[in-house]
C-alpha atoms as a PDB file:
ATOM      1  CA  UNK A   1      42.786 111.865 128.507  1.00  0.00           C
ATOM      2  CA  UNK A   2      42.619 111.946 132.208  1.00  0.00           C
ATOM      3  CA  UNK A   3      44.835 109.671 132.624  1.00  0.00           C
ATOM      4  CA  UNK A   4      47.744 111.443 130.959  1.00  0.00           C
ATOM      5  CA  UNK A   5      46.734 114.815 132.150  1.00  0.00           C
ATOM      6  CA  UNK A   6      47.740 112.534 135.346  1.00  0.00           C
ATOM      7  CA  UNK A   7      50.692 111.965 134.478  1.00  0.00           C
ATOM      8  CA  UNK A   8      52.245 114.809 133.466  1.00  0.00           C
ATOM      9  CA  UNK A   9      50.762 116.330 137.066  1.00  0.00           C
ATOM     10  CA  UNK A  10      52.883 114.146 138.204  1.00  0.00           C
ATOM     11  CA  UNK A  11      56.224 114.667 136.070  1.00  0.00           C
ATOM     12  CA  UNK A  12      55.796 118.150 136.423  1.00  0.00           C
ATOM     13  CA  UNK A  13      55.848 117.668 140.099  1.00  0.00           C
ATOM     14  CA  UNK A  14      58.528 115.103 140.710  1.00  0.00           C
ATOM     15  CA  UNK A  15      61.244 115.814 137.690  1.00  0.00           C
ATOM     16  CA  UNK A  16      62.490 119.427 139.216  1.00  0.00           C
ATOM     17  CA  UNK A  17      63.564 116.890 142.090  1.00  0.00           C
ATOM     18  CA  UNK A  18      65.076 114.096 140.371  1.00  0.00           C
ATOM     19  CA  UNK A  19      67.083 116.024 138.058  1.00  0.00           C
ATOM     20  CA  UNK A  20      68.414 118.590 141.454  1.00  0.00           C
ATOM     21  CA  UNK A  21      69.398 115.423 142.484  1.00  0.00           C
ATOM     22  CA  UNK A  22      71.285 114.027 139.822  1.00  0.00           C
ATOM     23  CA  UNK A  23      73.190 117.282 138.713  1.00  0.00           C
ATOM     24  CA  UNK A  24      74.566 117.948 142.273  1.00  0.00           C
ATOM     25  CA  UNK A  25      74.410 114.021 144.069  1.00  0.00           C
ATOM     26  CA  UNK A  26      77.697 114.253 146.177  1.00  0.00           C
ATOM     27  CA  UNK A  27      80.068 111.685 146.184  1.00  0.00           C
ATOM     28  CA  UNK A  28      81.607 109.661 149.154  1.00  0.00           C
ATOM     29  CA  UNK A  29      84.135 111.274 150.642  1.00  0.00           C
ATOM     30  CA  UNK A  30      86.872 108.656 150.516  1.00  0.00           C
ATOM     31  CA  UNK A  31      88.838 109.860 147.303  1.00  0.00           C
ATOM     32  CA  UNK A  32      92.140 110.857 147.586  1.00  0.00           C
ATOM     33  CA  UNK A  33      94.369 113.945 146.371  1.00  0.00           C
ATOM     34  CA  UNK A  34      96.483 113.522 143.732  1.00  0.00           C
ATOM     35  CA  UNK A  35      98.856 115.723 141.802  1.00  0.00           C
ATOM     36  CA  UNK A  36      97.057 119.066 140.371  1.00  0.00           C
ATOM     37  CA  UNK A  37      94.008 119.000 142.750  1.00  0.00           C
ATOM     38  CA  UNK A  38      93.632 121.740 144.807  1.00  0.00           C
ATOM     39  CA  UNK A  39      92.501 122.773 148.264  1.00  0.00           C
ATOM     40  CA  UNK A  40      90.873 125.777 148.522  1.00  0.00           C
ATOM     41  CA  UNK A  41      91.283 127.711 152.442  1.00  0.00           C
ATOM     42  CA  UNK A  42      89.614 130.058 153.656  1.00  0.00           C
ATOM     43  CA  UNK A  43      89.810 130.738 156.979  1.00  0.00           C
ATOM     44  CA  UNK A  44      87.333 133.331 158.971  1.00  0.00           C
ATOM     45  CA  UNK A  45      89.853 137.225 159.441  1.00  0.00           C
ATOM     46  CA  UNK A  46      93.124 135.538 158.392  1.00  0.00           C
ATOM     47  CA  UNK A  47      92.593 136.417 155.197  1.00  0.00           C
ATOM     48  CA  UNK A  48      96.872 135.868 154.603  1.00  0.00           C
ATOM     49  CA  UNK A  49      96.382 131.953 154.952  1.00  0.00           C
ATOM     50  CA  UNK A  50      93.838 131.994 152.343  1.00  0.00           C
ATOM     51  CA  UNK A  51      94.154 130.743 149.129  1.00  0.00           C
ATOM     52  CA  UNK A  52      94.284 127.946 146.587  1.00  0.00           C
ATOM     53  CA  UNK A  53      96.936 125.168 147.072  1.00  0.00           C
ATOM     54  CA  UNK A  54      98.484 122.527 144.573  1.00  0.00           C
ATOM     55  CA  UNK A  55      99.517 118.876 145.069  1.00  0.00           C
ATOM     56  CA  UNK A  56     102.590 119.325 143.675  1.00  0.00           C
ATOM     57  CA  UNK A  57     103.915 116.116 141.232  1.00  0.00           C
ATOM     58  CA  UNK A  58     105.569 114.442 144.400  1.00  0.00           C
ATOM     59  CA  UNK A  59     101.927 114.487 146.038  1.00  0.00           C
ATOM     60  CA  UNK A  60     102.358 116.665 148.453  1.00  0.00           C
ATOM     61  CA  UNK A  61     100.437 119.873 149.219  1.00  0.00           C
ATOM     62  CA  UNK A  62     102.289 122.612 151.389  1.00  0.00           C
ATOM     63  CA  UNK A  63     100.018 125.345 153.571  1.00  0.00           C
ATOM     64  CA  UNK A  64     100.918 128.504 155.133  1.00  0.00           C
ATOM     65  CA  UNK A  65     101.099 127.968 158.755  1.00  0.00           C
ATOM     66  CA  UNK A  66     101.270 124.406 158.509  1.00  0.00           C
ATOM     67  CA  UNK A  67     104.126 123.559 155.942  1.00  0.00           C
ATOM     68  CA  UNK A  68     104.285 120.641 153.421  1.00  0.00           C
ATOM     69  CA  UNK A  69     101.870 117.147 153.779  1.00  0.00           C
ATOM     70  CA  UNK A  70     101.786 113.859 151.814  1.00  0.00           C
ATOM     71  CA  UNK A  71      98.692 113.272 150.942  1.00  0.00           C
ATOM     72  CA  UNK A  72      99.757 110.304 149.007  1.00  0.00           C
ATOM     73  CA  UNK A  73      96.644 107.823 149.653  1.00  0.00           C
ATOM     74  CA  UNK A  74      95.243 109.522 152.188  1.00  0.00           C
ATOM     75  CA  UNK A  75      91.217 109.858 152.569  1.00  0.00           C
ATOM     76  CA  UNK A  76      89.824 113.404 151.651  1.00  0.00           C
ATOM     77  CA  UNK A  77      88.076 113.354 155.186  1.00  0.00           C
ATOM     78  CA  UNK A  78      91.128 112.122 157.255  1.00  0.00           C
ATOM     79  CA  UNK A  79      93.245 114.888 155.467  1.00  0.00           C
ATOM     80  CA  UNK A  80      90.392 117.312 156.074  1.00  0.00           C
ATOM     81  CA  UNK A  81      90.098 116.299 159.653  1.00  0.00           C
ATOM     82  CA  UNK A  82      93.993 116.361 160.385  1.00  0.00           C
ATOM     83  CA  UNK A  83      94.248 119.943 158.662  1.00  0.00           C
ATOM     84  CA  UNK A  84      91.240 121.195 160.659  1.00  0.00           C
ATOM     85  CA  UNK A  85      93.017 119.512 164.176  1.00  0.00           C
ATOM     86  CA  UNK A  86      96.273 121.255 163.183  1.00  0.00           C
ATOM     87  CA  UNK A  87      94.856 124.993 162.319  1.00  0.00           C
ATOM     88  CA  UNK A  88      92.894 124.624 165.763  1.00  0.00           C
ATOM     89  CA  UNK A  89      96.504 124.044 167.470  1.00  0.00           C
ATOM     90  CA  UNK A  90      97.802 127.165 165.715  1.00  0.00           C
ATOM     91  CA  UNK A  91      94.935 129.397 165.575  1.00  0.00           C
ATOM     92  CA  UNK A  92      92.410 130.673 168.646  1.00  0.00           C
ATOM     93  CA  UNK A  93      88.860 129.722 167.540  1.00  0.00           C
ATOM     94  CA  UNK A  94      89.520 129.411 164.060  1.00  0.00           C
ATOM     95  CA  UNK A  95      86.235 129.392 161.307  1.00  0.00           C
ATOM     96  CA  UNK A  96      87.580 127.345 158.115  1.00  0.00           C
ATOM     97  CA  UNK A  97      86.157 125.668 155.086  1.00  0.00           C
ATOM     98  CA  UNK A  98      88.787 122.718 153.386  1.00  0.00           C
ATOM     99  CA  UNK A  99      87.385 122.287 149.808  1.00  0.00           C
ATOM    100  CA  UNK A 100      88.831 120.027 147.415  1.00  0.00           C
ATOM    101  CA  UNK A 101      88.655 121.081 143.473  1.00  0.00           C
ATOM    102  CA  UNK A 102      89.764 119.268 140.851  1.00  0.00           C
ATOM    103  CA  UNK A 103      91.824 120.881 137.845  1.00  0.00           C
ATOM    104  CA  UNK A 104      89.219 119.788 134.856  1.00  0.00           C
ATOM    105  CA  UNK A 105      89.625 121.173 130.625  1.00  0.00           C
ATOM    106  CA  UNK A 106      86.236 121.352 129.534  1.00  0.00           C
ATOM    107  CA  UNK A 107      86.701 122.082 125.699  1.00  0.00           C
ATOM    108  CA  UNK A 108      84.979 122.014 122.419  1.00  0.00           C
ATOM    109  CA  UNK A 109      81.676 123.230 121.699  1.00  0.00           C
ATOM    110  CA  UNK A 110      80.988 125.046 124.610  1.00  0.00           C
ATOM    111  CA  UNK A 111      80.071 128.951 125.672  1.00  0.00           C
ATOM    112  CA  UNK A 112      83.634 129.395 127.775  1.00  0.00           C
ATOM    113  CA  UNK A 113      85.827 126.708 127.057  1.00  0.00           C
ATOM    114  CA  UNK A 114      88.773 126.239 129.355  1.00  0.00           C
ATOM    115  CA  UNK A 115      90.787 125.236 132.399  1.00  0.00           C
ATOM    116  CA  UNK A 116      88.082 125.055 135.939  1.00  0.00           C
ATOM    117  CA  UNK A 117      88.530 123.791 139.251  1.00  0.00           C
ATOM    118  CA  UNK A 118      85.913 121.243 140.246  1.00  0.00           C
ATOM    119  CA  UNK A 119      84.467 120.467 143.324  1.00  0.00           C
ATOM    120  CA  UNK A 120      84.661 116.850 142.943  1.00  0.00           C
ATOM    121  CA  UNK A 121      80.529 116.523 143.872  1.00  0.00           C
ATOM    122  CA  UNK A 122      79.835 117.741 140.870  1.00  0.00           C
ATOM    123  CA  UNK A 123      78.696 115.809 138.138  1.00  0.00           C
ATOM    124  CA  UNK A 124      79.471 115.644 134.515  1.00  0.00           C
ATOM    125  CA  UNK A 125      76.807 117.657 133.695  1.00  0.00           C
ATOM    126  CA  UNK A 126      77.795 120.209 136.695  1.00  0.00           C
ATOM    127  CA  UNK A 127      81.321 120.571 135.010  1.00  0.00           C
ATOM    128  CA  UNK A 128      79.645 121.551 131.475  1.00  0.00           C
ATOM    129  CA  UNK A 129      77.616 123.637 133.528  1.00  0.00           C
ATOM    130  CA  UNK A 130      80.399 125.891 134.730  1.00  0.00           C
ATOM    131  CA  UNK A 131      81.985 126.394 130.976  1.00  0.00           C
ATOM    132  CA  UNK A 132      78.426 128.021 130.297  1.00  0.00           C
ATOM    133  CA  UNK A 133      76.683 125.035 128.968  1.00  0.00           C
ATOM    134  CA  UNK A 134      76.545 123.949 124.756  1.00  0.00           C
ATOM    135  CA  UNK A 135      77.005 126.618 122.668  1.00  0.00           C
ATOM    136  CA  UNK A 136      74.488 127.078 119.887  1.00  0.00           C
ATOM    137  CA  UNK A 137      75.835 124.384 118.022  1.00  0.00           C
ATOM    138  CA  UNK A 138      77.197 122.078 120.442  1.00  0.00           C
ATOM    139  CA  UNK A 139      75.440 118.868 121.545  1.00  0.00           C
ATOM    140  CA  UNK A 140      75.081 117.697 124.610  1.00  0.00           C
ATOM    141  CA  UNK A 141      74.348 114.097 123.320  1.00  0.00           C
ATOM    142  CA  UNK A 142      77.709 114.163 121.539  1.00  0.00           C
ATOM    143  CA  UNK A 143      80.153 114.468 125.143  1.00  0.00           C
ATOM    144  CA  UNK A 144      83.596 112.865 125.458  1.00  0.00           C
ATOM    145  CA  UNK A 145      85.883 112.483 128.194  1.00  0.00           C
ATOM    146  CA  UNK A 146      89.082 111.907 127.975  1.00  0.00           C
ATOM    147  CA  UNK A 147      91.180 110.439 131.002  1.00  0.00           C
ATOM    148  CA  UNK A 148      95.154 110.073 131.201  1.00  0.00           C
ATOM    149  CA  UNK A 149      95.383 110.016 126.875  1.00  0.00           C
ATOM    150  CA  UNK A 150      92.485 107.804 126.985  1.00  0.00           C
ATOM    151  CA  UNK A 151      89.069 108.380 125.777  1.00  0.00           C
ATOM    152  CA  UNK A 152      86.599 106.408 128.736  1.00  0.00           C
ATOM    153  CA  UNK A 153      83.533 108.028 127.320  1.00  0.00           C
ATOM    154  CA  UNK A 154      82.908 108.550 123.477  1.00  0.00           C
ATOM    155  CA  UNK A 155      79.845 110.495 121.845  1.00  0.00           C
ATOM    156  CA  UNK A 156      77.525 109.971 124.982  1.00  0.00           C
ATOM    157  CA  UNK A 157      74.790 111.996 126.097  1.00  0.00           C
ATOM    158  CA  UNK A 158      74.529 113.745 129.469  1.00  0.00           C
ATOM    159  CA  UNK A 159      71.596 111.561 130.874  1.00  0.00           C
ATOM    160  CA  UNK A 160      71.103 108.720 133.027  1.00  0.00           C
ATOM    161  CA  UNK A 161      73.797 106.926 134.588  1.00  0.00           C
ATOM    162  CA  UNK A 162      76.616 109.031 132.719  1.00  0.00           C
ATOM    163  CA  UNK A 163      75.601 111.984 135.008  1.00  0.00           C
ATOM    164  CA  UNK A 164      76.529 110.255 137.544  1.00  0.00           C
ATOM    165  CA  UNK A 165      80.379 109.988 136.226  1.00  0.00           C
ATOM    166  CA  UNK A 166      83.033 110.903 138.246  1.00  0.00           C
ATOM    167  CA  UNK A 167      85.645 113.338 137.696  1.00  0.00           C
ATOM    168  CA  UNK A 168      89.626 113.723 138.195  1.00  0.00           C
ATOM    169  CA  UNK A 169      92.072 116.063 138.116  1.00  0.00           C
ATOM    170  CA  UNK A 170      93.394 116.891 134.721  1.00  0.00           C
ATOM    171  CA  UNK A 171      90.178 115.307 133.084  1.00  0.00           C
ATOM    172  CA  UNK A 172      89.544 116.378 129.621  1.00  0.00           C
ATOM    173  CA  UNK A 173      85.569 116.932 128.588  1.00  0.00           C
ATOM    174  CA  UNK A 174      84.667 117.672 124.764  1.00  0.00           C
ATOM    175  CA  UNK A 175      81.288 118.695 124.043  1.00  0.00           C
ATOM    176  CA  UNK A 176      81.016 117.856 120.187  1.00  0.00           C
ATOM    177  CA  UNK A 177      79.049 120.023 117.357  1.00  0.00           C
ATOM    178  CA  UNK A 178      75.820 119.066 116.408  1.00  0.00           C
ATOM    179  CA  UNK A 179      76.004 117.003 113.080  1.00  0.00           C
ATOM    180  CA  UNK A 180      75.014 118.759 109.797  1.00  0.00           C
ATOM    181  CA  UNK A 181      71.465 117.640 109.554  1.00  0.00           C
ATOM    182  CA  UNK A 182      70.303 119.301 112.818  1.00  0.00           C
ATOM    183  CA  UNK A 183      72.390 122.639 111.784  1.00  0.00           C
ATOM    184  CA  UNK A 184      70.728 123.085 108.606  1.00  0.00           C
ATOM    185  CA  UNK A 185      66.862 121.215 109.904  1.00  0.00           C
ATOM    186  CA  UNK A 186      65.240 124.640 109.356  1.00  0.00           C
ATOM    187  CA  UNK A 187      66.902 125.191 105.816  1.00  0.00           C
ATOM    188  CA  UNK A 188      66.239 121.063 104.802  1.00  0.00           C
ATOM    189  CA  UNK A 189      62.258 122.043 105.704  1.00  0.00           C
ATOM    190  CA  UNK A 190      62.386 124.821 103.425  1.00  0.00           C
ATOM    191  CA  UNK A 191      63.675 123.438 100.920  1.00  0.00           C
ATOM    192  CA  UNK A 192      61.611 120.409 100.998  1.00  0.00           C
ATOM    193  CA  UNK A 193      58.547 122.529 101.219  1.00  0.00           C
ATOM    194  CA  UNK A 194      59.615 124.330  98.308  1.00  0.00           C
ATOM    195  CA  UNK A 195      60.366 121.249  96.074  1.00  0.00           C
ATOM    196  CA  UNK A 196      56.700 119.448  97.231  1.00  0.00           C
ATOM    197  CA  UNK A 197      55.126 123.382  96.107  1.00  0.00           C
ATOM    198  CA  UNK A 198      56.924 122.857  92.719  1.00  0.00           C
ATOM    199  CA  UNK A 199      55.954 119.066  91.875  1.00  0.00           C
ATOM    200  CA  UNK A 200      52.647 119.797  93.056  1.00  0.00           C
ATOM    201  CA  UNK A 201      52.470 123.074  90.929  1.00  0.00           C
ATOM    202  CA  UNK A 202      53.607 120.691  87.739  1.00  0.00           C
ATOM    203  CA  UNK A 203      51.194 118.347  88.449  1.00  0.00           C
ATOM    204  CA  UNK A 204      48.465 121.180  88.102  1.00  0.00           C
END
């Protein structure tokens, strides 16, 4: 008995951290923009260069102030680092924040499904996260992901290694419905408890 009061002393301690750390682990930064990311710009009392801003299908992503860039395999950072050189040529002392999101449909069983822009250090789980989570019959065990037409996770659950998996633009997450013996468990008890009452009545 001590010994597993020890241990869960020590999961209660430790887990919080692990799982912090897998749901937001950020990625290297050497992934590139492709068409439908976004940059988002904000930029410190110049508040008409703000915005969001769309590779378009040619690659190329077009900013107030700054005009139209290729970003065709460029380097998040080296883009980030040439956009921040280039608003410090145009602007005096300029504050601004460069964040990359990723256009991602997170669909089926979940509280708000739809179309959200991902910051691309999110994980899997992260993105579920932002549609509200499973709904009250979705399954979180029962996740698909769907990639240019092709499925490159099927029926998986959010745990492990899979949290870890990376996410593109245009990326299309299912969250699948929980299968019919979990939806009707509390019904199934009943009416097993209700048959054993009956053979056990008969056998009186």
């Amino acid at each position: 008995m001590r010994h597993l009061l020890k241990a869960l002393l020590l999961a209660v301690v430790f887990l919080p951290e692990v799982a912090g750390g897998q749901a937001s682990r950020p990625k290297p930064e050497t992934f590139t923009l492709g068409p439908g990311d976004v940059v988002r710009v904000r930029i410190w009392r110049e508040p008409t260069l703000d915005g969001d801003f769309q590779v378009d299908e040619q690659s190329r992503l077009t900013l107030p102030l700054l005009g139209t860039r290729s970003v065709v395999g460029l380097p998040w950072v080296d883009l980030r680092d040439s956009l921040l050189t280039a608003y410090r040529r145009e602007l005096k002392a300029p504050s601004v924040t460069l964040t990359p999101l990723r256009r991602v449909y997170v669909l089926g069983e979940v509280a708000r499904p739809g179309l959200y822009l991902a910051d691309p250090t999110l994980s899997l789980a992260g993105v579920v996260g932002m549609a509200g989570g499973a709904s009250p019959i979705g399954d979180l065990r029962r996740l698909r992901v769907v990639r240019d037409g092709q499925t490159i996770i099927d029926r998986a659950a959010i745990d492990g290694q899979l949290i870890q998996t990376d996410i593109r633009s245009e990326d299309q997450v299912f969250v699948d419905r929980r299968n019919w013996f979990e939806l009707n468990s509390t019904f199934v008890a009943s009416a097993a408890i209700s048959v054993a009452s009956i053979i056990i009545s008969l056998r009186r």
